[in-house]
PDB file of N, CA and C in Angstrom:
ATOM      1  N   UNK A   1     -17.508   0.473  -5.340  1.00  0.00           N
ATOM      2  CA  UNK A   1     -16.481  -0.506  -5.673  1.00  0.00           C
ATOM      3  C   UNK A   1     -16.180  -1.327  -4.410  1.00  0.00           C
ATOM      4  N   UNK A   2     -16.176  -2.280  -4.705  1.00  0.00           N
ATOM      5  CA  UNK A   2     -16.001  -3.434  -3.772  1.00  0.00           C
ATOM      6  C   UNK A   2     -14.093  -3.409  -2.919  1.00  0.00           C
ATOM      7  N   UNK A   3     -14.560  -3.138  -1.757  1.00  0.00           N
ATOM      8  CA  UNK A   3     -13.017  -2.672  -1.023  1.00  0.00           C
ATOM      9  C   UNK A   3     -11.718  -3.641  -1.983  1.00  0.00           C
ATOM     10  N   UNK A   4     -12.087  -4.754  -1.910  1.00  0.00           N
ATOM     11  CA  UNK A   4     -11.018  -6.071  -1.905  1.00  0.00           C
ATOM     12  C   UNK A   4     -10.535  -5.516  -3.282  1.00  0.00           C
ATOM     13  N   UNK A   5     -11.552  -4.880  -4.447  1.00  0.00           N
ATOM     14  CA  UNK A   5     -10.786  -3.895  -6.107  1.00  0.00           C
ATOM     15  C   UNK A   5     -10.498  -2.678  -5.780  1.00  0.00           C
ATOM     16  N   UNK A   6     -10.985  -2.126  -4.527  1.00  0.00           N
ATOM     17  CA  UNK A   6     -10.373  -1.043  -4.328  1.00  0.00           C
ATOM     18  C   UNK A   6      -8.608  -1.333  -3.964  1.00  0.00           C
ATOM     19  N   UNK A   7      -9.080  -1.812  -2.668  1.00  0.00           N
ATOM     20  CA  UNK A   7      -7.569  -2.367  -2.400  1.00  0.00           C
ATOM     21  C   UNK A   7      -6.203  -2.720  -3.299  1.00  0.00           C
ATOM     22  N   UNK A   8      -6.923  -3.413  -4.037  1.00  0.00           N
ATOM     23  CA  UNK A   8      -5.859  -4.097  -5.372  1.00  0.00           C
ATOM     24  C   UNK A   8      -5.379  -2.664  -6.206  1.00  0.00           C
ATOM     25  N   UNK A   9      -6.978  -1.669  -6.587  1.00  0.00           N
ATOM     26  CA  UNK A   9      -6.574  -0.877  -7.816  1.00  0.00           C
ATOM     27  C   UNK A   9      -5.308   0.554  -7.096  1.00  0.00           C
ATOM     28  N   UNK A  10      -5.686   0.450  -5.514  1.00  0.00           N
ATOM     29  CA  UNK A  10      -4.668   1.681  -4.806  1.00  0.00           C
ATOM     30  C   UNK A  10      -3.722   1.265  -4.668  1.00  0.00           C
ATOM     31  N   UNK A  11      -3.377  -0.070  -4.736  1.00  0.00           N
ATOM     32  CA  UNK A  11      -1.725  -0.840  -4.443  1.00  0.00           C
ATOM     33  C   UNK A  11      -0.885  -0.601  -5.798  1.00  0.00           C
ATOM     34  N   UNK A  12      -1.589  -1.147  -6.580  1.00  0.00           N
ATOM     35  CA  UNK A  12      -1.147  -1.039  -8.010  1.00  0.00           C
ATOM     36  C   UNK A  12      -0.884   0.259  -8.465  1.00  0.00           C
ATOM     37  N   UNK A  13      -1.757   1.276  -7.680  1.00  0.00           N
ATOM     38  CA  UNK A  13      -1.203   2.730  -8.664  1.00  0.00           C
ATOM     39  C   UNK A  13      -0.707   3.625  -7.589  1.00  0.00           C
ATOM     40  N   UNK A  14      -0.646   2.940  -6.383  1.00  0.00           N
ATOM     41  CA  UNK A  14       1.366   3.429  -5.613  1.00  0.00           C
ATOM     42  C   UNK A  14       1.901   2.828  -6.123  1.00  0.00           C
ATOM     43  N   UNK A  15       2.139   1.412  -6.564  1.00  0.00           N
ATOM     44  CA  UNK A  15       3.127   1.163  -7.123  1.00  0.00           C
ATOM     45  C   UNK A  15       3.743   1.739  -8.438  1.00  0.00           C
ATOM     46  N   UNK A  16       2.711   2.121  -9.056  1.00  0.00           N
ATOM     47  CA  UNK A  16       3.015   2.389 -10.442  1.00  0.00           C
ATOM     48  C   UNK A  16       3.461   3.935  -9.799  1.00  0.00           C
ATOM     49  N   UNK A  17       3.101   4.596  -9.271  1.00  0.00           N
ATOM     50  CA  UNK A  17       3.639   5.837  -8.782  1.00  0.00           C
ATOM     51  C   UNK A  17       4.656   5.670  -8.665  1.00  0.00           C
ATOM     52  N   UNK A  18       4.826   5.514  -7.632  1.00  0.00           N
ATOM     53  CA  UNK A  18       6.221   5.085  -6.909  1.00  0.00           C
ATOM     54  C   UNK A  18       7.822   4.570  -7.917  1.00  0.00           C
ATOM     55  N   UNK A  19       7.128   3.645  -8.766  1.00  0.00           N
ATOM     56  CA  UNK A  19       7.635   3.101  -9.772  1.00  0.00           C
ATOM     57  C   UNK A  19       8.531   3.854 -11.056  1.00  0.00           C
ATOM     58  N   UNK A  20       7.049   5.324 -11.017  1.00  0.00           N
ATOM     59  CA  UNK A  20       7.878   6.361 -11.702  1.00  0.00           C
ATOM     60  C   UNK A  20       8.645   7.434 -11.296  1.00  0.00           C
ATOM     61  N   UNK A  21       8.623   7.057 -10.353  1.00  0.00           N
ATOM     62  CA  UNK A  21       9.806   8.287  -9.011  1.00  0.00           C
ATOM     63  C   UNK A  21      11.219   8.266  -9.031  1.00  0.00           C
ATOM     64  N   UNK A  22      11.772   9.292  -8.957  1.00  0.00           N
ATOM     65  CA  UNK A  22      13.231   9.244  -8.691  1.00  0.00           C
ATOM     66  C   UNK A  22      13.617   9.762  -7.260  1.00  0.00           C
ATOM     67  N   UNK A  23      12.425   9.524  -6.428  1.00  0.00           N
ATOM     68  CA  UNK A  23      12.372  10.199  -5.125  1.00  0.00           C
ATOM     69  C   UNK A  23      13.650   8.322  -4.091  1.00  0.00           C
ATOM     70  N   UNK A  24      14.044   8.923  -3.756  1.00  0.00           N
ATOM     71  CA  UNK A  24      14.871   8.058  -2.785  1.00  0.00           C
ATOM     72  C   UNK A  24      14.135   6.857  -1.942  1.00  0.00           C
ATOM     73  N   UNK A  25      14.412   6.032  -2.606  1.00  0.00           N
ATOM     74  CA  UNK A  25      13.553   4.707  -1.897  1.00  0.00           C
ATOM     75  C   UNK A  25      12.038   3.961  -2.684  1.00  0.00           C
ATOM     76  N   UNK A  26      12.103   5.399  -3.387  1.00  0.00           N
ATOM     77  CA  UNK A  26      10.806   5.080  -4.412  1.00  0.00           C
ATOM     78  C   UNK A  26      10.853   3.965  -4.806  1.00  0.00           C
ATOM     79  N   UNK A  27      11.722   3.268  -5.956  1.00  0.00           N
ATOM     80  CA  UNK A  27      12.135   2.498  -6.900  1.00  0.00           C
ATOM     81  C   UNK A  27      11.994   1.213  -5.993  1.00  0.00           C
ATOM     82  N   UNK A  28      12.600   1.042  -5.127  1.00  0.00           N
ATOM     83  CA  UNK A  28      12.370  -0.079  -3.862  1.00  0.00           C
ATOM     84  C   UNK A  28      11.071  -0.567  -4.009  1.00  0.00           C
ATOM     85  N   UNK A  29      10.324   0.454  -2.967  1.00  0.00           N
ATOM     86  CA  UNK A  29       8.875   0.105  -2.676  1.00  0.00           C
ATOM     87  C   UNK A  29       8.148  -0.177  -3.606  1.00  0.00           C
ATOM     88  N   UNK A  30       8.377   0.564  -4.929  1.00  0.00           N
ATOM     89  CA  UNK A  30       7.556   0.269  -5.793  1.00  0.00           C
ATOM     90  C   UNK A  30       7.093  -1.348  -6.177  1.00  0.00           C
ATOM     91  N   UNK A  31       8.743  -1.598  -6.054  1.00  0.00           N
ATOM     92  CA  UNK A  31       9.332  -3.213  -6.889  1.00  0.00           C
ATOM     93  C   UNK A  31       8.604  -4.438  -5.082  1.00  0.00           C
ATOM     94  N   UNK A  32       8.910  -3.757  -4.204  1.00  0.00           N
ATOM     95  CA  UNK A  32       8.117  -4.426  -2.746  1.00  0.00           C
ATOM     96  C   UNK A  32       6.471  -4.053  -2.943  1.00  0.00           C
ATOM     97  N   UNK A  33       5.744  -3.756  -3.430  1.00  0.00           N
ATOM     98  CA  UNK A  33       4.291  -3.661  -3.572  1.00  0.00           C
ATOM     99  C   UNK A  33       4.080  -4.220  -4.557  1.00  0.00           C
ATOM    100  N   UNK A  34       4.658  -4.598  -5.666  1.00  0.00           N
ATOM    101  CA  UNK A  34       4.481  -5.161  -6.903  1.00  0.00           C
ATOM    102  C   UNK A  34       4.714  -6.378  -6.635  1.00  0.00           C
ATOM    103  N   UNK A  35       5.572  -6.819  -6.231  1.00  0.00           N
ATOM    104  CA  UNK A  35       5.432  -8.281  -5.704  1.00  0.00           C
ATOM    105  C   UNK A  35       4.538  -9.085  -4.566  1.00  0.00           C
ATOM    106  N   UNK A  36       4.842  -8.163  -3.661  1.00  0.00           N
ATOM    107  CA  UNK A  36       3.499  -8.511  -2.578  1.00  0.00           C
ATOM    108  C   UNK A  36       2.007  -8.774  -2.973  1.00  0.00           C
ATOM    109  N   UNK A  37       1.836  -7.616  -3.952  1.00  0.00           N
ATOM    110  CA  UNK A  37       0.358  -7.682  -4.874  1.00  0.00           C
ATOM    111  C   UNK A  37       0.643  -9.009  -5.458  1.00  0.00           C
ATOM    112  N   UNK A  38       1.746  -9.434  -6.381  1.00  0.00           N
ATOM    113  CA  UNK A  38       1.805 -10.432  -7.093  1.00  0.00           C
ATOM    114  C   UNK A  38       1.794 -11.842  -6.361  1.00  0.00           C
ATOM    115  N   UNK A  39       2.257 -11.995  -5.070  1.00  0.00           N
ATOM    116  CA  UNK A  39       2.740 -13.203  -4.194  1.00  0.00           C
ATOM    117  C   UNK A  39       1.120 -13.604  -3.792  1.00  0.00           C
ATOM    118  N   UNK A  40       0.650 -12.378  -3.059  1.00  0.00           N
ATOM    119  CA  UNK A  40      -0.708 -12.662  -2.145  1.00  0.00           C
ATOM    120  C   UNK A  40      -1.488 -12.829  -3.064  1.00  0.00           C
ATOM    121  N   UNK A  41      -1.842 -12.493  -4.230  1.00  0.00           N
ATOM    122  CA  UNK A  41      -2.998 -12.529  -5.288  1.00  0.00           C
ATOM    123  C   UNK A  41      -3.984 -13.104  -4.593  1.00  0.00           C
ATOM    124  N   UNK A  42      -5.002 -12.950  -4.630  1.00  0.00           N
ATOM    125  CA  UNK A  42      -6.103 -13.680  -4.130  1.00  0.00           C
ATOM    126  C   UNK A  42      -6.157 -14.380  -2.878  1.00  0.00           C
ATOM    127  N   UNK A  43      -5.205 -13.638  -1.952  1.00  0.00           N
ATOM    128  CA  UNK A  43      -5.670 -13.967  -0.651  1.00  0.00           C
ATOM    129  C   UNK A  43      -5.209 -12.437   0.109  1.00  0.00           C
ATOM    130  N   UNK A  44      -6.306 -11.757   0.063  1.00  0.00           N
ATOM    131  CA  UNK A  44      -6.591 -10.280   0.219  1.00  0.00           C
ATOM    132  C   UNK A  44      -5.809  -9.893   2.164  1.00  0.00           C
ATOM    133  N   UNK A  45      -6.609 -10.638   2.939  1.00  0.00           N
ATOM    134  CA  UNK A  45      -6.084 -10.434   4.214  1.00  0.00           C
ATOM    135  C   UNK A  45      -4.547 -10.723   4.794  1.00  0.00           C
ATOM    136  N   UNK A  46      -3.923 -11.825   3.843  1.00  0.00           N
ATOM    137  CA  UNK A  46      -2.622 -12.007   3.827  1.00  0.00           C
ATOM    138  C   UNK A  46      -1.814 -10.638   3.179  1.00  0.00           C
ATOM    139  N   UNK A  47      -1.801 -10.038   2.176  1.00  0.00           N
ATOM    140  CA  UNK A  47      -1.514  -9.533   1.296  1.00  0.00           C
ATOM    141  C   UNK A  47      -2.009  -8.007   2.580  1.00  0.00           C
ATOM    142  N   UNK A  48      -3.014  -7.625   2.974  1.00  0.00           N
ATOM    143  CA  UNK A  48      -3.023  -6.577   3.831  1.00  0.00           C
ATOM    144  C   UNK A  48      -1.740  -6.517   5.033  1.00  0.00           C
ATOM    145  N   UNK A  49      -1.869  -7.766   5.571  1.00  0.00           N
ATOM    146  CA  UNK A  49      -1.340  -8.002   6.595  1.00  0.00           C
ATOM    147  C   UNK A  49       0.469  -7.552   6.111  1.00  0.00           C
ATOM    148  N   UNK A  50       0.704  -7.830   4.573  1.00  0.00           N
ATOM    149  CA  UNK A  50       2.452  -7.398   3.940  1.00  0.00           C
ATOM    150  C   UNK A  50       2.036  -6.083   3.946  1.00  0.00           C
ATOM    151  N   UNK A  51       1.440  -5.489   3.860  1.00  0.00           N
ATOM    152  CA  UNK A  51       1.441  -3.816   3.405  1.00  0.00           C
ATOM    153  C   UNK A  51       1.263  -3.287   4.518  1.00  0.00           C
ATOM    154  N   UNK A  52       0.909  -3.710   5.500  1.00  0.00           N
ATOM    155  CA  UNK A  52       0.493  -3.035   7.059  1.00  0.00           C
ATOM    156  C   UNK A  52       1.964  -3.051   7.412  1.00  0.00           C
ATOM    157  N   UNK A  53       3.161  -3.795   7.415  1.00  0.00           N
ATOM    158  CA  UNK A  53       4.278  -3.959   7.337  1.00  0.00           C
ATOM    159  C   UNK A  53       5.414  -3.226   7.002  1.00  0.00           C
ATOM    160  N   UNK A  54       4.520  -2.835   6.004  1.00  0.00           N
ATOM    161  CA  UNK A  54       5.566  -1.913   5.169  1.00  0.00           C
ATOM    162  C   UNK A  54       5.823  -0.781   5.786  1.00  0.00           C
ATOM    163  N   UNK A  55       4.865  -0.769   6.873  1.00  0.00           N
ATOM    164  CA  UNK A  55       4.937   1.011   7.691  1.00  0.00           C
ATOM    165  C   UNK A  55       5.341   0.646   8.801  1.00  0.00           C
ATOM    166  N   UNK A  56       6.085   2.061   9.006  1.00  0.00           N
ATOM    167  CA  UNK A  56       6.469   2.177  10.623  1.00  0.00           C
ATOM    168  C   UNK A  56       7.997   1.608  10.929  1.00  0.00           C
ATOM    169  N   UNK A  57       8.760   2.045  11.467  1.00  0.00           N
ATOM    170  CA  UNK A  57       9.928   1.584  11.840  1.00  0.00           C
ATOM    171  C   UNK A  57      11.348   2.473  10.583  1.00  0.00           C
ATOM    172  N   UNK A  58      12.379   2.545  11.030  1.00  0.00           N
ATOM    173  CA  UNK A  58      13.342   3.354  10.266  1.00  0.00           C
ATOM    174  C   UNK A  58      13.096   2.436   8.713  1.00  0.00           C
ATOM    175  N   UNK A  59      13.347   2.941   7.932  1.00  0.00           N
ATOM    176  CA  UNK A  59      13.753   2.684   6.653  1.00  0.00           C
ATOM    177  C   UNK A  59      12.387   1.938   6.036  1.00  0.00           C
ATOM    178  N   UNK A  60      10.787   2.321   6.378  1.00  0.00           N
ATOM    179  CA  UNK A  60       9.554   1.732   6.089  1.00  0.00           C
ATOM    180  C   UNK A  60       9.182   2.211   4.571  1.00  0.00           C
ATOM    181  N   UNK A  61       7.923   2.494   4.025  1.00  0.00           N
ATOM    182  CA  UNK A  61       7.173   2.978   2.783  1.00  0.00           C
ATOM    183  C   UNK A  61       7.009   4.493   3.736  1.00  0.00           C
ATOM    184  N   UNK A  62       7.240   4.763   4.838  1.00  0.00           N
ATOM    185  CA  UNK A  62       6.670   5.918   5.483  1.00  0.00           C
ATOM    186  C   UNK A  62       8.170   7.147   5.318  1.00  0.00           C
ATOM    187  N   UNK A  63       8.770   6.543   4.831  1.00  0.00           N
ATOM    188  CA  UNK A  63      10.156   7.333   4.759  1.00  0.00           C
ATOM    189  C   UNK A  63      10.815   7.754   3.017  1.00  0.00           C
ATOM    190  N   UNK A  64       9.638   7.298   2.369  1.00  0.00           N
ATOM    191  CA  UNK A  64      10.028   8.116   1.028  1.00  0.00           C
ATOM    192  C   UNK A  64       9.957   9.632   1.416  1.00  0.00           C
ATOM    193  N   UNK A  65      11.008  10.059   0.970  1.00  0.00           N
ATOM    194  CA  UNK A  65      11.050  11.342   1.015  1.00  0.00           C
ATOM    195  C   UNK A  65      10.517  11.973  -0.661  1.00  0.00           C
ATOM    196  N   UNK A  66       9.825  12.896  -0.761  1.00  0.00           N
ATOM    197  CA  UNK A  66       9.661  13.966  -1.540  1.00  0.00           C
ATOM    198  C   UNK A  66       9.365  15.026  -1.067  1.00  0.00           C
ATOM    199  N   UNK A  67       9.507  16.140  -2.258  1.00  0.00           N
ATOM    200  CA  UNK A  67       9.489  17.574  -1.846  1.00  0.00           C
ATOM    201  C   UNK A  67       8.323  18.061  -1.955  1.00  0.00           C
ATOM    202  N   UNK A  68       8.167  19.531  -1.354  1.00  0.00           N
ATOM    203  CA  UNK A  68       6.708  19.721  -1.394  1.00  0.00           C
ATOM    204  C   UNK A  68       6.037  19.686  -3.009  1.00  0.00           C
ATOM    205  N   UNK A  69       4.798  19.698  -3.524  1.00  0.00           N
ATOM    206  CA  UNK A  69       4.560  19.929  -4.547  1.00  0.00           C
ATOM    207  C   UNK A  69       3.404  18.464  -4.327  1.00  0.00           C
ATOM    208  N   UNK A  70       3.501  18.390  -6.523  1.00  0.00           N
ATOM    209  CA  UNK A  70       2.039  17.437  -6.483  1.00  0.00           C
ATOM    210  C   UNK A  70       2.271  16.060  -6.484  1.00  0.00           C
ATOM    211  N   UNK A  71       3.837  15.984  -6.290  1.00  0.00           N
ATOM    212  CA  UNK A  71       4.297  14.614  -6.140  1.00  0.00           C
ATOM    213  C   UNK A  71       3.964  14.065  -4.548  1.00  0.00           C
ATOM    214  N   UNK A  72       4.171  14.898  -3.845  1.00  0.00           N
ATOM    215  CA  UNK A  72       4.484  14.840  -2.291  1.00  0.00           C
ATOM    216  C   UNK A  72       3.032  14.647  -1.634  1.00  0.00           C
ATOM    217  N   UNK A  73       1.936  15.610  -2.665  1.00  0.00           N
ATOM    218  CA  UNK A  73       0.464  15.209  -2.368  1.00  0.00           C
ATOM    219  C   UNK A  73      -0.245  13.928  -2.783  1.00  0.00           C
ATOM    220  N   UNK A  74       0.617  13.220  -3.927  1.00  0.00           N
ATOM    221  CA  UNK A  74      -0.017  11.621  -4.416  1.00  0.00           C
ATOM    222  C   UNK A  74       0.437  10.773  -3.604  1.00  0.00           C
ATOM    223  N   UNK A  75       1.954  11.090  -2.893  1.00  0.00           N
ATOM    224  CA  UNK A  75       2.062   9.904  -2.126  1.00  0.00           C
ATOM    225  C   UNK A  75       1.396   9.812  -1.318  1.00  0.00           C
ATOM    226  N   UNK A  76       1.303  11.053  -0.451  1.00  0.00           N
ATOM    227  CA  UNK A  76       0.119  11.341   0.382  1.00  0.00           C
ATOM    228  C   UNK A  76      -1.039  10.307   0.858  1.00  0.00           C
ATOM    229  N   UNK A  77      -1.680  10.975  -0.270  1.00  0.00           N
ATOM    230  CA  UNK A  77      -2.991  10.758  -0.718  1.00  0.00           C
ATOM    231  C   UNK A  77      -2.926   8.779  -0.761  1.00  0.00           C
ATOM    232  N   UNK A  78      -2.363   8.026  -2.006  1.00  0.00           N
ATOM    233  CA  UNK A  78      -2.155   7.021  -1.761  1.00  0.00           C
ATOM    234  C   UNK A  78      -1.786   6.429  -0.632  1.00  0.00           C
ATOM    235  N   UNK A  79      -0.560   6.968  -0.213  1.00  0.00           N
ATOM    236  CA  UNK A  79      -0.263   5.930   1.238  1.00  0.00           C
ATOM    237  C   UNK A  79      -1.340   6.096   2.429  1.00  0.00           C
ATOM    238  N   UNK A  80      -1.909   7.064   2.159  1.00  0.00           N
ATOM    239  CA  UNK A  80      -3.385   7.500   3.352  1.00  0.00           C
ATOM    240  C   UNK A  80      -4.005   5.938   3.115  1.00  0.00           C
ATOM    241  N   UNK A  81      -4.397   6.364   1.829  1.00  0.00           N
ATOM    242  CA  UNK A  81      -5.603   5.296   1.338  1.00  0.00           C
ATOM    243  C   UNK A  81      -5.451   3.621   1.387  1.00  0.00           C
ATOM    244  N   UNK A  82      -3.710   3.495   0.924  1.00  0.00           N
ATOM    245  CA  UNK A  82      -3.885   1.826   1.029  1.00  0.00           C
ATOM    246  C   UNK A  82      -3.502   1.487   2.512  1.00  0.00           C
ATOM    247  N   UNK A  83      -3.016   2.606   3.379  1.00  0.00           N
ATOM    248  CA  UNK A  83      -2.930   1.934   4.776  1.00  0.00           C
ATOM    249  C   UNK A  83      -4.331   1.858   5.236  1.00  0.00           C
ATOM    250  N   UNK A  84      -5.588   2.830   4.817  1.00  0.00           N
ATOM    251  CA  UNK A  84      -6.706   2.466   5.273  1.00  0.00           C
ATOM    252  C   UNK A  84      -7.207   1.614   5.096  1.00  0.00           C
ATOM    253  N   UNK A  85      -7.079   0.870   3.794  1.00  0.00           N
ATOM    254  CA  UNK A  85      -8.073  -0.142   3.227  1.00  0.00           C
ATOM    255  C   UNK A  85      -7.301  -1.361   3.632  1.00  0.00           C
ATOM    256  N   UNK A  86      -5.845  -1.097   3.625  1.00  0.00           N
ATOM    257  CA  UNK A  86      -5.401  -2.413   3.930  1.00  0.00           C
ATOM    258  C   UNK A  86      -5.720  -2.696   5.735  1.00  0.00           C
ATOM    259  N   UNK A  87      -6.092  -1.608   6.762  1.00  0.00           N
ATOM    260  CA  UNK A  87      -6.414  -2.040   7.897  1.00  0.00           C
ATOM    261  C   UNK A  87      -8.322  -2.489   7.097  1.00  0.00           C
ATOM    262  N   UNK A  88      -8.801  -1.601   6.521  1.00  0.00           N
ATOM    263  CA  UNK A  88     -10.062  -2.281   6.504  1.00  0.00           C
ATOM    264  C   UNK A  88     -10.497  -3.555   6.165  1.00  0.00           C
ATOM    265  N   UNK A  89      -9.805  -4.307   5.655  1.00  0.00           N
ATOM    266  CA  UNK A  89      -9.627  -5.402   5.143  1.00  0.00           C
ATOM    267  C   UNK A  89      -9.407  -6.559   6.145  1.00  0.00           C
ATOM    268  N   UNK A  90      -8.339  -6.048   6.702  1.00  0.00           N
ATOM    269  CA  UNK A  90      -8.113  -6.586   8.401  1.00  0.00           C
ATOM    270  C   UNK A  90      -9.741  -7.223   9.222  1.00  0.00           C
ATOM    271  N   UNK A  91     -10.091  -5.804   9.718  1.00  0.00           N
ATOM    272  CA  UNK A  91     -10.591  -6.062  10.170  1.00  0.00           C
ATOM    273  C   UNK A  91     -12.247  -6.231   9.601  1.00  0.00           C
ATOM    274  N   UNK A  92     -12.769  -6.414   8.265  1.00  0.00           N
ATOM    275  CA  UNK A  92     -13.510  -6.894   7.909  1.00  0.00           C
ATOM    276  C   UNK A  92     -13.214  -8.462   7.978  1.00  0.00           C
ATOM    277  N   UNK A  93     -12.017  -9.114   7.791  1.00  0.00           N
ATOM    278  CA  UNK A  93     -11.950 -10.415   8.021  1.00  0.00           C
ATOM    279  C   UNK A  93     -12.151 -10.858   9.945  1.00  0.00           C
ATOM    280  N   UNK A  94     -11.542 -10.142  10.603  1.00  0.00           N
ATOM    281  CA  UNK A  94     -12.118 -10.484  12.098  1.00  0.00           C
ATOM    282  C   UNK A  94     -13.470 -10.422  12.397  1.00  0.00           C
ATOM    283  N   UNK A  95     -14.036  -9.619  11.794  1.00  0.00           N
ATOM    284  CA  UNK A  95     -15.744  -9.127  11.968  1.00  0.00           C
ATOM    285  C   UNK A  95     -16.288 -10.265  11.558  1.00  0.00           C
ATOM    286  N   UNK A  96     -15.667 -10.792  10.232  1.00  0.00           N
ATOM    287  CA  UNK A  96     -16.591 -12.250   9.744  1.00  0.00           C
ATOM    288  C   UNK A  96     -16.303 -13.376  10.426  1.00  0.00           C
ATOM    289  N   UNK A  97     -14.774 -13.641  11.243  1.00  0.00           N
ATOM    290  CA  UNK A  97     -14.328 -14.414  11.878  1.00  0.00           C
ATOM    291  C   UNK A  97     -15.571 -14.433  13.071  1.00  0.00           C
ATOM    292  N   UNK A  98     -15.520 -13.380  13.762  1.00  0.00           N
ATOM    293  CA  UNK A  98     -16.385 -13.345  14.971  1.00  0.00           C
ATOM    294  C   UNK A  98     -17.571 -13.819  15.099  1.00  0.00           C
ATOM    295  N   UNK A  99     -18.182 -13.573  13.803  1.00  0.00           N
ATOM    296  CA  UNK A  99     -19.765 -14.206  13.834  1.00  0.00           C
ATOM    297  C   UNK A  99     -20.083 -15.525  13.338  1.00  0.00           C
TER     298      UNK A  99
END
């Protein structure tokens, strides 16, 4: 699968995760990834560049809290994945810039 549908299909189903959470802050992020997906549409490196954002600093996507269990392993798992792809994305656009 082509990163740029990967990208899109892992944003969309944290959001939709997230979306169905009653975890503290969930409901937020969900409604902030759903729009970001919706704003950037089709301009993939912009749209990385909002989600790279979203992390880091007090009150980020890195501060949903959940408890241990299989909820606590999807966010996991998702937020692993779209912070990866959204840096891969990054820097697949500098790589093409460069040459």
């Amino acid at each position: 699968m082509p990163n740029r549908t990967k990208f899109a299909r892992v944003l969309g189903s944290f959001a939709t995760f997230l979306g169905s959470s009653q975890a503290p802050g969930a409901q937020f992020w969900a409604s902030k990834l759903s729009n970001a997906q919706s704003t950037f549409a089709g301009r993939p490196v912009r749209l990385a560049t909002e989600v790279l954002g979203f992390y880091g600093g007090m009150g980020s996507l890195n501060d949903v809290v959940f408890g241990p269990g299989r909820d606590r392993e999807t966010y996991d798992q998702l937020s692993d994945e779209l912070y990866a792809l959204a840096q891969s994305t990054i820097r697949r656009d500098r790589k093409r810039r460069a040459v």
